[in-house]
N, C-alpha and C. Protein backbone atom coordinates (compact mmCIF):
# COMPACT_ATOMS: atom_id res chain seq x y z
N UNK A 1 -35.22 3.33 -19.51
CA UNK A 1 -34.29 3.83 -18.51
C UNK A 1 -32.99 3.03 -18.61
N UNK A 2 -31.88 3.72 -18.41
CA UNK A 2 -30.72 3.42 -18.63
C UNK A 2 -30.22 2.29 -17.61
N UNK A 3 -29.19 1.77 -17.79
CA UNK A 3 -28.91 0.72 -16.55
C UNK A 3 -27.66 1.70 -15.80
N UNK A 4 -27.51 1.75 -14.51
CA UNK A 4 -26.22 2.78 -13.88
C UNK A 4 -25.26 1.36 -14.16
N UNK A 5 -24.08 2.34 -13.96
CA UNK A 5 -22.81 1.90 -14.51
C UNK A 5 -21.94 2.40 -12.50
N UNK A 6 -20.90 1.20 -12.36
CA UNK A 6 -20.61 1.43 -11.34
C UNK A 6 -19.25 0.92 -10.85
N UNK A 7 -18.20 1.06 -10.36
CA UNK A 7 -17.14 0.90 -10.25
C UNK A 7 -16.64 1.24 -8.32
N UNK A 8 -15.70 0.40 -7.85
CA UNK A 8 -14.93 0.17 -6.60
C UNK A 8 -13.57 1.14 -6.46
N UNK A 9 -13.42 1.76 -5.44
CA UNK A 9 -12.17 2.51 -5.14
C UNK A 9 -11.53 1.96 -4.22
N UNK A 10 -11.04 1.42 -4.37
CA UNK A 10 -9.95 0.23 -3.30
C UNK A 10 -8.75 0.71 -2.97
N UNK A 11 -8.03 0.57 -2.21
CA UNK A 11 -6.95 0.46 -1.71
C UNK A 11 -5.95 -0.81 -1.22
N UNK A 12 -5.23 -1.67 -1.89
CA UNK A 12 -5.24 -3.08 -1.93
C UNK A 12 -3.33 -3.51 -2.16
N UNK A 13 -2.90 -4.40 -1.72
CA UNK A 13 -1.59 -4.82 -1.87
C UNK A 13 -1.53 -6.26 -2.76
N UNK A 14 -1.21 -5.99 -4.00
CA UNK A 14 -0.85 -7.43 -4.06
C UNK A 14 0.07 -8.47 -3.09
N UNK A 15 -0.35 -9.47 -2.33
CA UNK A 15 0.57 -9.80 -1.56
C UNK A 15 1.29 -10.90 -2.19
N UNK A 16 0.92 -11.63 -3.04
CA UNK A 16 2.13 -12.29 -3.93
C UNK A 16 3.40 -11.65 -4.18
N UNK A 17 3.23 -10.66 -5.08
CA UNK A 17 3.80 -9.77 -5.98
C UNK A 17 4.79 -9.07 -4.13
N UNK A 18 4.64 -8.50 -3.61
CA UNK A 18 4.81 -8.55 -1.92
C UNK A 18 6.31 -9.81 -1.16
N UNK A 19 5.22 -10.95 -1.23
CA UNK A 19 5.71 -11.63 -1.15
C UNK A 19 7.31 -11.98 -2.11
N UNK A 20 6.94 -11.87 -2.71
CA UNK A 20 8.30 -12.42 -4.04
C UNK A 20 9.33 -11.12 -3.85
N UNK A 21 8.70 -9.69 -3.67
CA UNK A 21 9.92 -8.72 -3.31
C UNK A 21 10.42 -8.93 -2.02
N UNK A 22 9.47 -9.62 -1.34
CA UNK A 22 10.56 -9.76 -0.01
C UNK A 22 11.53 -10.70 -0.10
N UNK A 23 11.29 -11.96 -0.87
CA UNK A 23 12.53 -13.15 -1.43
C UNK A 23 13.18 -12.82 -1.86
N UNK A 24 13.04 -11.86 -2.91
CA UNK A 24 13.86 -10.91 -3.82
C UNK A 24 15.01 -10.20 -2.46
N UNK A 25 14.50 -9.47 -1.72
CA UNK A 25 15.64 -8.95 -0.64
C UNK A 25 16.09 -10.20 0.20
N UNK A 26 15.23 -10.91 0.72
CA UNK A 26 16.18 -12.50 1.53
C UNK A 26 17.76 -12.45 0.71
N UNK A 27 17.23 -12.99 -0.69
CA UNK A 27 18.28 -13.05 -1.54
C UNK A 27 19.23 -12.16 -0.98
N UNK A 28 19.01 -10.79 -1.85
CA UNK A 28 19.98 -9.79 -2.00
C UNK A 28 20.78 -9.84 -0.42
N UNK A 29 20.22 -9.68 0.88
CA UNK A 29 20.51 -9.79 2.08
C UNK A 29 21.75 -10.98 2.05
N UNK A 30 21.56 -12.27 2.10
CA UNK A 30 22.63 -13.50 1.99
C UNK A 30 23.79 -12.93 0.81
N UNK A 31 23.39 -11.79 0.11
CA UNK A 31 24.54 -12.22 -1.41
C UNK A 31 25.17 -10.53 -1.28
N UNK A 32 24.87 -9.72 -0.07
CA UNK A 32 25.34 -8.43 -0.32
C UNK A 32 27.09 -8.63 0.93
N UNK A 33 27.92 -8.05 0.77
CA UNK A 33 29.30 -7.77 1.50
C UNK A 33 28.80 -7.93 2.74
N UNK A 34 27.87 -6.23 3.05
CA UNK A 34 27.81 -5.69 4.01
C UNK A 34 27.06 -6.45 4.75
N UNK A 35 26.51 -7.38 4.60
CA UNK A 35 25.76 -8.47 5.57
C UNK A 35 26.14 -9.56 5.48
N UNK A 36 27.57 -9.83 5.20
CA UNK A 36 28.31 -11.43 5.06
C UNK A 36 28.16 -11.51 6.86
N UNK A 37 27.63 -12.70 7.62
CA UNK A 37 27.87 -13.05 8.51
C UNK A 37 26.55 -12.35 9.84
N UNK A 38 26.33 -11.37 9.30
CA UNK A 38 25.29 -10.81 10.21
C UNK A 38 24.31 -11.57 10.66
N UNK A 39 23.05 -11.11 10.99
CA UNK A 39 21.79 -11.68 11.50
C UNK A 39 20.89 -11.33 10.79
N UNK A 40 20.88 -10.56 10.20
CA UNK A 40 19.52 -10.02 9.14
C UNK A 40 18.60 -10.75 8.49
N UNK A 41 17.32 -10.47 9.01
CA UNK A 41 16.36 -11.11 8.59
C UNK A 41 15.01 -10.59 8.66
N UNK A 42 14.60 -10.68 7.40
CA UNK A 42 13.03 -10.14 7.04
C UNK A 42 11.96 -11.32 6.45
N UNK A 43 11.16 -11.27 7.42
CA UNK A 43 10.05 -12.10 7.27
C UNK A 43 8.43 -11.21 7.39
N UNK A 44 7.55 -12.17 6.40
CA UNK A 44 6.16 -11.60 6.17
C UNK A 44 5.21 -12.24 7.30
N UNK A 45 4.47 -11.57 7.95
CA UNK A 45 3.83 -12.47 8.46
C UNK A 45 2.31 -11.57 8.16
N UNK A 46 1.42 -12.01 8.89
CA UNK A 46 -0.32 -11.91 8.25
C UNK A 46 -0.14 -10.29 7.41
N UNK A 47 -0.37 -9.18 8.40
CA UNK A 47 -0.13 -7.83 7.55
C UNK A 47 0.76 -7.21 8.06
N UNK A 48 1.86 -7.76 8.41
CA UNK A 48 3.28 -6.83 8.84
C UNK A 48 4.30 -7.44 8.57
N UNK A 49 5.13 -7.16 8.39
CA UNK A 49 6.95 -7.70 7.89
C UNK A 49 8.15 -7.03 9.30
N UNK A 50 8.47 -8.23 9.61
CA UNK A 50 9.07 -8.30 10.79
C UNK A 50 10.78 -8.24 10.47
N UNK A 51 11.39 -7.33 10.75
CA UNK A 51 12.96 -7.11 10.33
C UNK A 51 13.87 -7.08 11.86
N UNK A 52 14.75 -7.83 11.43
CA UNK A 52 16.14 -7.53 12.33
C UNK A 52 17.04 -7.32 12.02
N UNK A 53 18.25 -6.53 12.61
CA UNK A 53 19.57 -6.54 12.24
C UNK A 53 20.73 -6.30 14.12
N UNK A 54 21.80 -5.96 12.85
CA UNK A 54 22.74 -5.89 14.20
C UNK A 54 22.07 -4.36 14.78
N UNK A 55 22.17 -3.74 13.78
CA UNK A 55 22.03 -1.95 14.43
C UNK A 55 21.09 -1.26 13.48
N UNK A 56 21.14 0.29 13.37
CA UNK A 56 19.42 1.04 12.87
C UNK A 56 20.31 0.87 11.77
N UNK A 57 21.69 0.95 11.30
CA UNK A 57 21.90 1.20 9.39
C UNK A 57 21.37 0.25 9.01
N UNK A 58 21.65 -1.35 9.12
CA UNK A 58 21.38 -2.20 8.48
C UNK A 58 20.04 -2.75 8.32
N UNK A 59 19.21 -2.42 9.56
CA UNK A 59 18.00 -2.09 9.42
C UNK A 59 16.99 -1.20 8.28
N UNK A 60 17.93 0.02 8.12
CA UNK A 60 17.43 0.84 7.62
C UNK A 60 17.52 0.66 5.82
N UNK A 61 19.21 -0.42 5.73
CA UNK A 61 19.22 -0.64 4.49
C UNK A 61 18.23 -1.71 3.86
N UNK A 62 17.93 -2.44 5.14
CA UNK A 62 16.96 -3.76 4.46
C UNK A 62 15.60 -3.15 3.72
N UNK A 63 15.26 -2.20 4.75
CA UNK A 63 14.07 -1.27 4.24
C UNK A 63 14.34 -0.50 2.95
N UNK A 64 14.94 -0.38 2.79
CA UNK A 64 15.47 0.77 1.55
C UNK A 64 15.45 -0.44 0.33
N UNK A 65 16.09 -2.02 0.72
CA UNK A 65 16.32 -2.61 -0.81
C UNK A 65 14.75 -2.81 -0.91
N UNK A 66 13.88 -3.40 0.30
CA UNK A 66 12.61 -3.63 0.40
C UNK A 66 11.47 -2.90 -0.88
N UNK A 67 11.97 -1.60 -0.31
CA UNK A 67 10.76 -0.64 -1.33
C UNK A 67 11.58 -0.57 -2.79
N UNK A 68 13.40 -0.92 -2.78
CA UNK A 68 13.59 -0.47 -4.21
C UNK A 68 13.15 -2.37 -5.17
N UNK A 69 12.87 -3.49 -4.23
CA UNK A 69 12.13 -4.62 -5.00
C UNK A 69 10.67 -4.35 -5.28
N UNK A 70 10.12 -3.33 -4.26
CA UNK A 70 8.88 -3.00 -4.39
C UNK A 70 8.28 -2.32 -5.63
N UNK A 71 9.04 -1.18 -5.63
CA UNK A 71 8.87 -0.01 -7.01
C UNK A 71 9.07 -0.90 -8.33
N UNK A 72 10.22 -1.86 -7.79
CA UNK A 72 10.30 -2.86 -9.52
C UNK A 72 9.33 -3.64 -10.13
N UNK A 73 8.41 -3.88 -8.78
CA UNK A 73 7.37 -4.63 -9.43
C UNK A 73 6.12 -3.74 -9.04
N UNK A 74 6.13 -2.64 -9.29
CA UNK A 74 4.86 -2.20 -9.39
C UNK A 74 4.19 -2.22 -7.95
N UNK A 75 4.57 -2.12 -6.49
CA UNK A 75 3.75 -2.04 -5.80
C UNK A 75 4.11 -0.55 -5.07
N UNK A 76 2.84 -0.29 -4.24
CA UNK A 76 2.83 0.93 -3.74
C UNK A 76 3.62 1.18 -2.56
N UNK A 77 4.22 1.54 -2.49
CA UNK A 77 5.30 2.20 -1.30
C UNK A 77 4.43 2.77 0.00
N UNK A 78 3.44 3.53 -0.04
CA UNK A 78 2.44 4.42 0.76
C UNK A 78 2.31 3.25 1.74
N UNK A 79 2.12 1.74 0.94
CA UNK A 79 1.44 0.75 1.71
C UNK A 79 2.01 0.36 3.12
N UNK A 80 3.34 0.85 3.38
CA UNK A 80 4.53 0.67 3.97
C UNK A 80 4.23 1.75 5.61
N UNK A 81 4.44 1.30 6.89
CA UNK A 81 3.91 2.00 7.52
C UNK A 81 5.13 1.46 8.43
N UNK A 82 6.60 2.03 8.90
CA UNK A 82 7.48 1.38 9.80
C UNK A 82 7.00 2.03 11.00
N UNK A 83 6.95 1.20 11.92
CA UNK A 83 6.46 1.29 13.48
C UNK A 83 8.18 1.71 13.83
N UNK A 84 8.72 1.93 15.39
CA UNK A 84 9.72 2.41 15.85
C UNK A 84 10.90 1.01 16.14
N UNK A 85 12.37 1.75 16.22
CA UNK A 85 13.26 0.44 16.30
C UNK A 85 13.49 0.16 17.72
N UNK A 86 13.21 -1.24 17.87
CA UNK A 86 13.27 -1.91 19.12
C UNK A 86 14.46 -2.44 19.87
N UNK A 87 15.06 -2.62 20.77
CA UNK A 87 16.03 -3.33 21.36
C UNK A 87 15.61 -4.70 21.06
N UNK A 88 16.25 -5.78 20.72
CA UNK A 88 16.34 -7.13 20.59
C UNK A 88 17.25 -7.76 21.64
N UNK A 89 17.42 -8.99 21.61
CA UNK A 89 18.44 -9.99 22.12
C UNK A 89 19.63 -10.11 21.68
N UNK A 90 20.60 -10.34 22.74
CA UNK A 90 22.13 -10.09 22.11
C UNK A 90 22.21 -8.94 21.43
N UNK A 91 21.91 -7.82 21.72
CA UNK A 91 22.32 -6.48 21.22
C UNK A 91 21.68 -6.19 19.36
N UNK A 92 20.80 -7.28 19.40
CA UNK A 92 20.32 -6.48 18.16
C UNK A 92 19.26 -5.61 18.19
N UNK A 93 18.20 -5.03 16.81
CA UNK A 93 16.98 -4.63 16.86
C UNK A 93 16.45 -4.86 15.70
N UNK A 94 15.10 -4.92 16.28
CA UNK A 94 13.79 -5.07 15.58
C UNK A 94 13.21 -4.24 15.04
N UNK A 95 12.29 -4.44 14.40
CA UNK A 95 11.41 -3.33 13.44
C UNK A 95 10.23 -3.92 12.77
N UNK A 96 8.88 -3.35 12.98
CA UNK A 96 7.62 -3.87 12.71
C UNK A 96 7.11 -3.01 11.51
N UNK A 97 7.16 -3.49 10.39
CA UNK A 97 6.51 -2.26 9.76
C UNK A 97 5.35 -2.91 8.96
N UNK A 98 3.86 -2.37 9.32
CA UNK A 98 2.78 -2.50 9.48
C UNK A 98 2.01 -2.30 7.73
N UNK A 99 1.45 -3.21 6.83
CA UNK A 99 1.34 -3.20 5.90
C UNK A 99 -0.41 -2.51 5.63
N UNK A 100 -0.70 -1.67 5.06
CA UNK A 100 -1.87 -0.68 5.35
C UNK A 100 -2.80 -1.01 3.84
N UNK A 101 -3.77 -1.87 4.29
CA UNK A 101 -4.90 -2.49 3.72
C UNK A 101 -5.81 -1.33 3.39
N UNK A 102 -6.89 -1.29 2.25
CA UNK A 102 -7.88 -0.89 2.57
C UNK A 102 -7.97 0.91 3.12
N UNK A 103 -9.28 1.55 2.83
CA UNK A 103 -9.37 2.94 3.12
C UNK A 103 -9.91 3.09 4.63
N UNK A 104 -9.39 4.08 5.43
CA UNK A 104 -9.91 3.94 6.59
C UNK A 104 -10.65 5.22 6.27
N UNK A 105 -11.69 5.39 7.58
CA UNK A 105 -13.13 6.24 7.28
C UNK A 105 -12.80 7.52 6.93
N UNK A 106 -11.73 7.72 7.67
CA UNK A 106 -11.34 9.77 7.74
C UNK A 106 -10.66 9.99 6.14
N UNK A 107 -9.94 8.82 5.79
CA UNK A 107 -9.83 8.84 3.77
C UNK A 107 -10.93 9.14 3.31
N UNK A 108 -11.85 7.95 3.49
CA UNK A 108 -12.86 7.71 2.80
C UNK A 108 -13.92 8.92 2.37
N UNK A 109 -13.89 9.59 3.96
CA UNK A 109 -14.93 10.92 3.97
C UNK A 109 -13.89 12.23 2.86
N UNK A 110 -12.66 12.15 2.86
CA UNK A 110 -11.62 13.00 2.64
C UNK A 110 -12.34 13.10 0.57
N UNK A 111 -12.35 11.42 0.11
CA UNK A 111 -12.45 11.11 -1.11
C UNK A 111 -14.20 11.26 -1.34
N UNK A 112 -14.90 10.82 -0.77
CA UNK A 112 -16.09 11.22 -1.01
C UNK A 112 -16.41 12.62 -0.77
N UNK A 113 -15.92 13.45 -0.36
CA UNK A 113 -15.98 15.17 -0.10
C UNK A 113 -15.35 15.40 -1.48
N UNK A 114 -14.56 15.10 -2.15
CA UNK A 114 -13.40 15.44 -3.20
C UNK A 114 -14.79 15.36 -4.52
N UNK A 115 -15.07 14.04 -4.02
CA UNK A 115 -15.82 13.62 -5.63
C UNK A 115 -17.16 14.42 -5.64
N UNK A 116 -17.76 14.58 -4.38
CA UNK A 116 -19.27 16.16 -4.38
C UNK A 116 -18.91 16.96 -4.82
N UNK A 117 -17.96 17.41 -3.92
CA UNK A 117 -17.20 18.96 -4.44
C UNK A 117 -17.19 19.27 -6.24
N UNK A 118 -16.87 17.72 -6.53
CA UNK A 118 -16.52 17.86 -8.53
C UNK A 118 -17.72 18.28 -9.30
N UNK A 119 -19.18 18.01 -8.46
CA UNK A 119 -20.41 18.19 -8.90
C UNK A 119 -20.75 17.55 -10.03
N UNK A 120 -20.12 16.49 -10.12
CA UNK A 120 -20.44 15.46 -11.48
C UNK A 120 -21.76 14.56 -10.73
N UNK A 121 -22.48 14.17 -11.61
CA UNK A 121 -23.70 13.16 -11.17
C UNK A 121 -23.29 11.74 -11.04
N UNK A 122 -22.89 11.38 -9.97
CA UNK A 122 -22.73 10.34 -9.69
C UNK A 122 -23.00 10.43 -7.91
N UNK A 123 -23.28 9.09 -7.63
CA UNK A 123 -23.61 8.64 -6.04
C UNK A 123 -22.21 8.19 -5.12
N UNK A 124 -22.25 8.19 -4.53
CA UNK A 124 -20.89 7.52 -3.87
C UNK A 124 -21.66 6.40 -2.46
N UNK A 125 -20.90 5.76 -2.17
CA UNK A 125 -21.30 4.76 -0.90
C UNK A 125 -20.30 4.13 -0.37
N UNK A 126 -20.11 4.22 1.18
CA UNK A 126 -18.64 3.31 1.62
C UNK A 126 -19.42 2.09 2.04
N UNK A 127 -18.39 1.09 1.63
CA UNK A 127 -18.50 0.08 2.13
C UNK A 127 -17.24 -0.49 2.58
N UNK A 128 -17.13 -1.24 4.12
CA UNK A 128 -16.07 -0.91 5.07
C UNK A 128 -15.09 -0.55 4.31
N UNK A 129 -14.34 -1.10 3.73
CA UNK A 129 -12.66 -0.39 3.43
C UNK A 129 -12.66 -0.01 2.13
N UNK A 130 -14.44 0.03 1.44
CA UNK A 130 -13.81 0.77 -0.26
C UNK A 130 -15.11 1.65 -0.59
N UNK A 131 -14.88 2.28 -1.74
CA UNK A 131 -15.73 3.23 -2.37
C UNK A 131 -16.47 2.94 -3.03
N UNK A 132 -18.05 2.53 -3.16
CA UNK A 132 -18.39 2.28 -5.03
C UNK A 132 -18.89 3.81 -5.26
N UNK A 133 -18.75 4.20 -6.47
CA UNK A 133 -18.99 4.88 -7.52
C UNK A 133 -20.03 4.73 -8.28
N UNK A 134 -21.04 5.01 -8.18
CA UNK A 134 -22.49 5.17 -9.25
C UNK A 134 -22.75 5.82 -10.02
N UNK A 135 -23.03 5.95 -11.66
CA UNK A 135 -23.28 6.87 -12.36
C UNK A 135 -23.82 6.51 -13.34
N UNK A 136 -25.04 7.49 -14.14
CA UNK A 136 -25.74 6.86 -15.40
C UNK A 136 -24.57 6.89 -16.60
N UNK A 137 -23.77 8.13 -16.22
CA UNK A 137 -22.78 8.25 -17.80
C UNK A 137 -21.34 7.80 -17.23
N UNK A 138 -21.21 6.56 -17.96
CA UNK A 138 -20.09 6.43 -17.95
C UNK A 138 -18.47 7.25 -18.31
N UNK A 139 -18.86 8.33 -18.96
CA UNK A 139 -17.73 9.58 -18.79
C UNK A 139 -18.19 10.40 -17.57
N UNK A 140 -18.95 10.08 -16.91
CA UNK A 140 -18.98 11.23 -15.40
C UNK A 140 -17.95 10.05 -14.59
N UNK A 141 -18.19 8.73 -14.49
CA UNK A 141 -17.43 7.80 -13.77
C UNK A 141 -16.06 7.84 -14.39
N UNK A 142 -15.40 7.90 -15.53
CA UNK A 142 -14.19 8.19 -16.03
C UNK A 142 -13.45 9.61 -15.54
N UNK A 143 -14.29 10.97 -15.27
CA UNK A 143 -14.06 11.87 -14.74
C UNK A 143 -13.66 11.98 -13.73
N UNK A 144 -14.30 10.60 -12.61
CA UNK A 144 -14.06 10.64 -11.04
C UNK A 144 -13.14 10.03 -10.84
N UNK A 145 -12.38 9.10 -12.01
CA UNK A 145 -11.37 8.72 -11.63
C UNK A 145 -9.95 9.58 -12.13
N UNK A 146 -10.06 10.24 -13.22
CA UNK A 146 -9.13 11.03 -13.69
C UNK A 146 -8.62 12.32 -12.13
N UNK A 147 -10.15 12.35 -11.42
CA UNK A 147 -10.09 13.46 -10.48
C UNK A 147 -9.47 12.87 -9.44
N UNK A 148 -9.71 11.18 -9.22
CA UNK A 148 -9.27 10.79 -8.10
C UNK A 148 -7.64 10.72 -8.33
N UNK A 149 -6.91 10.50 -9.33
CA UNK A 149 -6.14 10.02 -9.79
C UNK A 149 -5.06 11.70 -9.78
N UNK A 150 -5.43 12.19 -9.80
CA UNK A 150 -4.78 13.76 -9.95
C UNK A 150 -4.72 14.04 -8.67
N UNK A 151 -5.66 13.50 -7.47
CA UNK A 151 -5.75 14.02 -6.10
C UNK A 151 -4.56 13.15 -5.15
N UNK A 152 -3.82 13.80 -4.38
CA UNK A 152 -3.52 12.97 -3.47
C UNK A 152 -4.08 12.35 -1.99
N UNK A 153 -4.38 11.49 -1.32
CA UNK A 153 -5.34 11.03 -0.41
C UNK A 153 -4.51 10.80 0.63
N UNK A 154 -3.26 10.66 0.22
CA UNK A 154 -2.05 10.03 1.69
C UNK A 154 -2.69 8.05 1.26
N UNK A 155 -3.21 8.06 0.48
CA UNK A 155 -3.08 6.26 0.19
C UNK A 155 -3.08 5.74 -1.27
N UNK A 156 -2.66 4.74 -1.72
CA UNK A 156 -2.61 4.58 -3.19
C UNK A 156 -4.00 3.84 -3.38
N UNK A 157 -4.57 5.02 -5.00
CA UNK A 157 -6.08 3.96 -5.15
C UNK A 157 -6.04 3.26 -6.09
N UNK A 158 -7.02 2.27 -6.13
CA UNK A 158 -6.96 1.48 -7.56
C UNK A 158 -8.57 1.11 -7.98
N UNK A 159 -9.21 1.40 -8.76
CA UNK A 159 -10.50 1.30 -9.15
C UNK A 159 -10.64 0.24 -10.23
N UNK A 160 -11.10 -0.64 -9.34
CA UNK A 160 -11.94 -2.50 -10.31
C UNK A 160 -13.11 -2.23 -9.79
N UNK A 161 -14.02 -3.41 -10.96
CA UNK A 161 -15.18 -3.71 -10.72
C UNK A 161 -15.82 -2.46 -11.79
N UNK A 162 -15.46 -2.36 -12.92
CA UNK A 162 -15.89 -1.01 -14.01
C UNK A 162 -17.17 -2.05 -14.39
N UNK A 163 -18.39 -1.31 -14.10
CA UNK A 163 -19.45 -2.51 -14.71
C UNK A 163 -20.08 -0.89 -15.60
């Protein structure tokens, strides 16, 4: 009897790689015209990135260089979840935008319905925020990802753990 072959469907942020695009905008922020003298400031904290400015443009531009340091290094944009703009102190505002870990259940059921439906022989199982994938043939598990990979879920996937 064969040994099954089995692989993880994750949903995951590098937060280094994260991290360094947000320095990457600190930078750009101190070295751009349009923010000589302002207040602007974007900081990471556990899973959200906390932004201020004078008003919603400059707000809106910090976000904009944000995802274009993001796309440069390869991270997922989807991951990006801006909550609403706040009144601040001294006439500025705030902005919380909420960094989205992991598959939540109503995905999860969305992606495990996707991969039955394909009728390939393989098992599926959630475990809290990811997918494993079970299968004796390793081209039925290459299939589920080509399928996952063609599907859109509303989250970016990434499949480690190919045993």
């Amino acid at each position: 009897m064969s040994k099954d072959s089995s692989f993880d469907v994750v949903s995951q942020v590098d937060m280094q790689e994260l991290d360094n695009a947000l320095n990457q905008t600190k930078k750009e922020i101190s070295q751009r015209y349009d923010f000589r003298g302002s207040t602007a400031s974007i900081e990471l904290n556990d899973n959200d990135i906390k932004m201020a400015a004078e008003d919603d443009y400059k707000l809106g531009a910090i976000l904009d260089m944000l995802r274009q340091r993001m796309a440069k290094r390869g991270l997922p944009l989807r991951c990006l979840e801006p909550g609403k703009i706040e009144a601040a102190s001294k006439g500025t505002v705030r902005q919380i935008v909420k960094i989205k870990q992991g598959i939540d259940k109503d995905k999860a059921r969305d992606i495990v319905a996707a991969i039955k439906s394909s009728k390939l022989k393989v098992t599926t199982q959630q475990q809290d925020d990811q997918i494993r994938v079970t299968g004796a043939k390793k081209d039925d598990l290459q299939a589920v990802i080509q399928l996952l990979k063609a599907g859109d879920f509303g989250v970016d996937l990434q499949f480690i753990n190919m045993r």
